[in-house]
N, C-alpha and C. Protein backbone atom coordinates (compact mmCIF):
# COMPACT_ATOMS: atom_id res chain seq x y z
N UNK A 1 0.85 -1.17 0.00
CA UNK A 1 0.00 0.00 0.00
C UNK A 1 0.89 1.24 0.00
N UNK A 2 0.55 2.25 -0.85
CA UNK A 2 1.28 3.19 -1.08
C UNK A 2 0.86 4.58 -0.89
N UNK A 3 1.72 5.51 0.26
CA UNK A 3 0.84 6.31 1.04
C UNK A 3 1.32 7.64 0.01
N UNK A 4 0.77 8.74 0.04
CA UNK A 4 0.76 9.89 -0.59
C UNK A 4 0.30 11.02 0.22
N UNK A 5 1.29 12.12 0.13
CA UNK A 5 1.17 13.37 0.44
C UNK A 5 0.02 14.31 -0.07
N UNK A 6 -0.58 15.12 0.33
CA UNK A 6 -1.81 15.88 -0.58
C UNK A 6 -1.68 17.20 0.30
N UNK A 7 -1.06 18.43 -0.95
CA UNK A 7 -0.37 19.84 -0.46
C UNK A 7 -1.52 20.69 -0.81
N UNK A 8 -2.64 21.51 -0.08
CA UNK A 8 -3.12 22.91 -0.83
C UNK A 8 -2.57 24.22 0.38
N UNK A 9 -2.88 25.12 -0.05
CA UNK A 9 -2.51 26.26 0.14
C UNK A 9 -2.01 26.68 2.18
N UNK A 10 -3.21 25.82 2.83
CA UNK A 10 -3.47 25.95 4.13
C UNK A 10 -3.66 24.33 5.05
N UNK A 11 -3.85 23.28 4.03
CA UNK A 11 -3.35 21.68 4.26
C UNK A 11 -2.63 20.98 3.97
N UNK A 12 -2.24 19.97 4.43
CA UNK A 12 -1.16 18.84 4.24
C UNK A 12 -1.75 17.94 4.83
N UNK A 13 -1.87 16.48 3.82
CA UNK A 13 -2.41 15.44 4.17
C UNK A 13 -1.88 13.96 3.31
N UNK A 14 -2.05 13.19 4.63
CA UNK A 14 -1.29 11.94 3.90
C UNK A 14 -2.95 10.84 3.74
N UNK A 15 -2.59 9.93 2.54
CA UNK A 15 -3.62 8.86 2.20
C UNK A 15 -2.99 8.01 2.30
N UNK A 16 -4.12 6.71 2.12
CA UNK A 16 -2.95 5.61 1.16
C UNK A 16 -3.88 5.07 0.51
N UNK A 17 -3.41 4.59 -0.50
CA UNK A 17 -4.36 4.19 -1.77
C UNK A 17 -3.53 2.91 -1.96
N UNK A 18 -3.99 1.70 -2.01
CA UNK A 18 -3.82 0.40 -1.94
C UNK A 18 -3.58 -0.56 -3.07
N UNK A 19 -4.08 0.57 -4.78
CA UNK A 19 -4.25 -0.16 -5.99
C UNK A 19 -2.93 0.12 -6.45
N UNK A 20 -2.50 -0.07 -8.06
CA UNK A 20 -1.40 0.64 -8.97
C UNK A 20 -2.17 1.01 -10.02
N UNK A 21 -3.55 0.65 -9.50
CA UNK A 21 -4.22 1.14 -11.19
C UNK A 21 -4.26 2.82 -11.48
N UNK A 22 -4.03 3.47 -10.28
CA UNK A 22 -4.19 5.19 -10.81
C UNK A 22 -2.69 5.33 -11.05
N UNK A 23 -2.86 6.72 -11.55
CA UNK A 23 -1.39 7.64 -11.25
C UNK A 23 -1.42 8.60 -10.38
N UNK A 24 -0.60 9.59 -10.09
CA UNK A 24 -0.69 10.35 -9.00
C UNK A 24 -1.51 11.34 -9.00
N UNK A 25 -1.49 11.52 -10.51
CA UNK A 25 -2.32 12.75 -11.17
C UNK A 25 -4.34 12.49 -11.07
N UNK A 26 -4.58 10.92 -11.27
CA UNK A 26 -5.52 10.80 -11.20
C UNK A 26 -6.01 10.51 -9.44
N UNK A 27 -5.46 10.05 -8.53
CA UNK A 27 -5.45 10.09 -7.13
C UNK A 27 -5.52 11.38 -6.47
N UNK A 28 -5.18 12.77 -7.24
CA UNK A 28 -5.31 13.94 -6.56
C UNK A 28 -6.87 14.35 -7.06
N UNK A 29 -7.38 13.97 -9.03
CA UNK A 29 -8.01 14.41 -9.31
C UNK A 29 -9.21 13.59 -8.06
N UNK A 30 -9.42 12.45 -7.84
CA UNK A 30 -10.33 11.85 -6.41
C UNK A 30 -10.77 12.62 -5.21
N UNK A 31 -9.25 13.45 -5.02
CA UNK A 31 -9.25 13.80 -4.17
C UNK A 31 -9.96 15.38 -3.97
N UNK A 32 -9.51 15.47 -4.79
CA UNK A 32 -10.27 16.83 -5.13
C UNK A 32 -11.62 17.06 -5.20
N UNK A 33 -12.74 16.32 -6.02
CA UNK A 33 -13.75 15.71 -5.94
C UNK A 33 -14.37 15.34 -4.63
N UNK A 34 -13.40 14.57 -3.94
CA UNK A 34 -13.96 13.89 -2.71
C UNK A 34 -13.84 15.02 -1.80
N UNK A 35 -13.21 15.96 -1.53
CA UNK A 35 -12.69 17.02 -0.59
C UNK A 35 -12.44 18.63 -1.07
N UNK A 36 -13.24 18.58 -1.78
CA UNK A 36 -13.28 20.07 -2.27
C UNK A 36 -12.77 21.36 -1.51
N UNK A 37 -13.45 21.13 -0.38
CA UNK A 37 -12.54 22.12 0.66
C UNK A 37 -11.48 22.64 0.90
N UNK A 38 -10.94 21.53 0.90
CA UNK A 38 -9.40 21.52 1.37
C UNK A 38 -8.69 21.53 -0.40
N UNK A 39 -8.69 22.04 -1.26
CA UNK A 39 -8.51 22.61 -2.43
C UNK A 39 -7.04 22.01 -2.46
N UNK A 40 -6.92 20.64 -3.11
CA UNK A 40 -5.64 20.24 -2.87
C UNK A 40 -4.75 20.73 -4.35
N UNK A 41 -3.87 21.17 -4.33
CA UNK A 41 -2.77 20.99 -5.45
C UNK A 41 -2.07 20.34 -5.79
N UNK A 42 -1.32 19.61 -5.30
CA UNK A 42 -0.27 18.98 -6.01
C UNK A 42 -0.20 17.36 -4.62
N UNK A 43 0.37 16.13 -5.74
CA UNK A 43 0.45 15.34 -4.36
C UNK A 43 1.79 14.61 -5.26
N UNK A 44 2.83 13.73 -3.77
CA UNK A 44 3.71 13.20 -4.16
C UNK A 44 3.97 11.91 -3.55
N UNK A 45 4.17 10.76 -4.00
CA UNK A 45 4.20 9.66 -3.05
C UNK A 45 5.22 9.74 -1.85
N UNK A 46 5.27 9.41 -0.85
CA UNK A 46 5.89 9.77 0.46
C UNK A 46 6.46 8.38 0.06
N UNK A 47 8.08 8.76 0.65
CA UNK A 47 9.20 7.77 0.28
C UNK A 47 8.81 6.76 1.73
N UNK A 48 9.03 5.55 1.83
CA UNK A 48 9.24 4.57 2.55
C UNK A 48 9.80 4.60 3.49
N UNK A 49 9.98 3.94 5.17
CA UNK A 49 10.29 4.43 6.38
C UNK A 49 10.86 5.99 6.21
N UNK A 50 9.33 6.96 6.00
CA UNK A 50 9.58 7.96 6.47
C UNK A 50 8.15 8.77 7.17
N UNK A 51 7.78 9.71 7.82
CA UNK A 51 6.77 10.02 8.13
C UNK A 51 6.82 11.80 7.73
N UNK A 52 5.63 12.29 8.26
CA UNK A 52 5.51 13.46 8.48
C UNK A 52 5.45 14.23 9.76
N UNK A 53 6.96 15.37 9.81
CA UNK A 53 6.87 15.90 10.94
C UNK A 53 5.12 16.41 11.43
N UNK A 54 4.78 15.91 12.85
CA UNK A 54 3.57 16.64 13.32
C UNK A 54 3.29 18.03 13.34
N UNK A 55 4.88 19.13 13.66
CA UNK A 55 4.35 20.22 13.69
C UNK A 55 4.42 20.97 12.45
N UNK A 56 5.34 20.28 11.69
CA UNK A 56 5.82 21.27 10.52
C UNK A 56 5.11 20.77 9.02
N UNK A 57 5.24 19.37 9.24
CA UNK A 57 5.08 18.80 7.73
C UNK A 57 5.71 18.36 6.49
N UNK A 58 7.19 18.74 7.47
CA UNK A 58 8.10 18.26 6.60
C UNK A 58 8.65 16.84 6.44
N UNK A 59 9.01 16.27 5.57
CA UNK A 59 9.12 14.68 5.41
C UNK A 59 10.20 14.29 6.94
N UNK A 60 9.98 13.15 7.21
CA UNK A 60 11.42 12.90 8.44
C UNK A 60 11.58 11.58 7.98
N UNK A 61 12.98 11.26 8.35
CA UNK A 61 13.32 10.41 7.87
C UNK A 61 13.25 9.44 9.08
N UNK A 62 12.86 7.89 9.03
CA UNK A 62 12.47 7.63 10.08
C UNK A 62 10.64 6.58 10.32
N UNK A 63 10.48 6.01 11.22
CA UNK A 63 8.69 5.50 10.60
C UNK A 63 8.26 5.70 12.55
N UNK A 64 9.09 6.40 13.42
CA UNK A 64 8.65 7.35 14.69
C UNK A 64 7.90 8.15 14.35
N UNK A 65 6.39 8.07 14.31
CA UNK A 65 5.48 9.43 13.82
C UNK A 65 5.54 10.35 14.97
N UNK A 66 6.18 9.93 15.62
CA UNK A 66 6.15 11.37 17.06
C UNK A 66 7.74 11.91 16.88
N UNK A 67 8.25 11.99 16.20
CA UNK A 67 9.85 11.98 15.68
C UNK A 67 9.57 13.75 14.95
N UNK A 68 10.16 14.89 15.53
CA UNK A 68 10.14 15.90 15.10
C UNK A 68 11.21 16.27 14.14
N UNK A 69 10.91 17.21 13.17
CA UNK A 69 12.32 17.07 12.21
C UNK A 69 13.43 17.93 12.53
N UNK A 70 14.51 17.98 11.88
CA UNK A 70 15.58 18.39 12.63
C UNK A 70 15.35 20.13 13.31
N UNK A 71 14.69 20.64 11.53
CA UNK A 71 14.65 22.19 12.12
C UNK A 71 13.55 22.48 13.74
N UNK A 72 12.79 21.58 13.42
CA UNK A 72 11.92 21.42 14.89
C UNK A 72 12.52 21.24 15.88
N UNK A 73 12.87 20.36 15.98
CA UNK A 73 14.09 19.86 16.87
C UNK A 73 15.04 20.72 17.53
N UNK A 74 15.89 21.53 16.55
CA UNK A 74 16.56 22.43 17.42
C UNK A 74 15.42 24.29 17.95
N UNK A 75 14.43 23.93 16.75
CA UNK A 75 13.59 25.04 17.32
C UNK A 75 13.26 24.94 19.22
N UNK A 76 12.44 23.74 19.48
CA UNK A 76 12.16 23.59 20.64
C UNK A 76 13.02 22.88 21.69
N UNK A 77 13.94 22.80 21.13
CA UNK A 77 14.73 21.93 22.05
C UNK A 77 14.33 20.35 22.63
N UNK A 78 13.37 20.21 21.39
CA UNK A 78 12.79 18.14 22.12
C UNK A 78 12.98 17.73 20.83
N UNK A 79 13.11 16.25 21.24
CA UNK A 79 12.82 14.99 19.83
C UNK A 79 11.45 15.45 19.61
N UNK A 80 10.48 15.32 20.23
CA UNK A 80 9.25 14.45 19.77
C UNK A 80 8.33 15.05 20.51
N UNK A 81 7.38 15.23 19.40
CA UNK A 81 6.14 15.98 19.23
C UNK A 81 5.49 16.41 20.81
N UNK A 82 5.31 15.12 21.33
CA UNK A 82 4.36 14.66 22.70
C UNK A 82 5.40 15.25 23.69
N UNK A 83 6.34 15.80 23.49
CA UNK A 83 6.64 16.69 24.52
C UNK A 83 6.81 18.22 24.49
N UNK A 84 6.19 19.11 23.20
CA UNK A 84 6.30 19.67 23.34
C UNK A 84 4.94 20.88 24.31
């Protein structure tokens, strides 16, 4: 199963879509459709043992979803999310 990023202006959101029958292009057009709201633009498959920082959103390298990324990291002075 292959998870994907979904970027609009004011969200960031991860899926996972389980087939190979779409492309990325047609998995955003779904998405868009399905979630109009959240006005998505652009999506990219999220590379393998990695997650998304909680506060920022930036990729981390790593499959610790409480694992903050580096610039976070030295921002607050903690690893991980649940302590800040």
């Amino acid at each position: 199963m292959a998870k994907y990023i979904l970027i609009s202006e004011t969200h960031i959101g991860v899926i996972s879509y389980p087939g190979k029958d779409k492309t990325e292009s047609e998995i955003l057009e779904m998405m868009q459709r399905d979630e109009p709201e959240h006005k998505w633009q652009s999506i990219k498959r999220q590379p393998r043992g990695t997650h998304l920082c909680k506060y920022c959103g930036v990729i981390v390298i790593g499959t610790c979803a409480d694992l903050l990324c580096t610039d976070c990291r030295e921002t607050f002075g903690h690893s991980l999310y649940s302590e800040l």
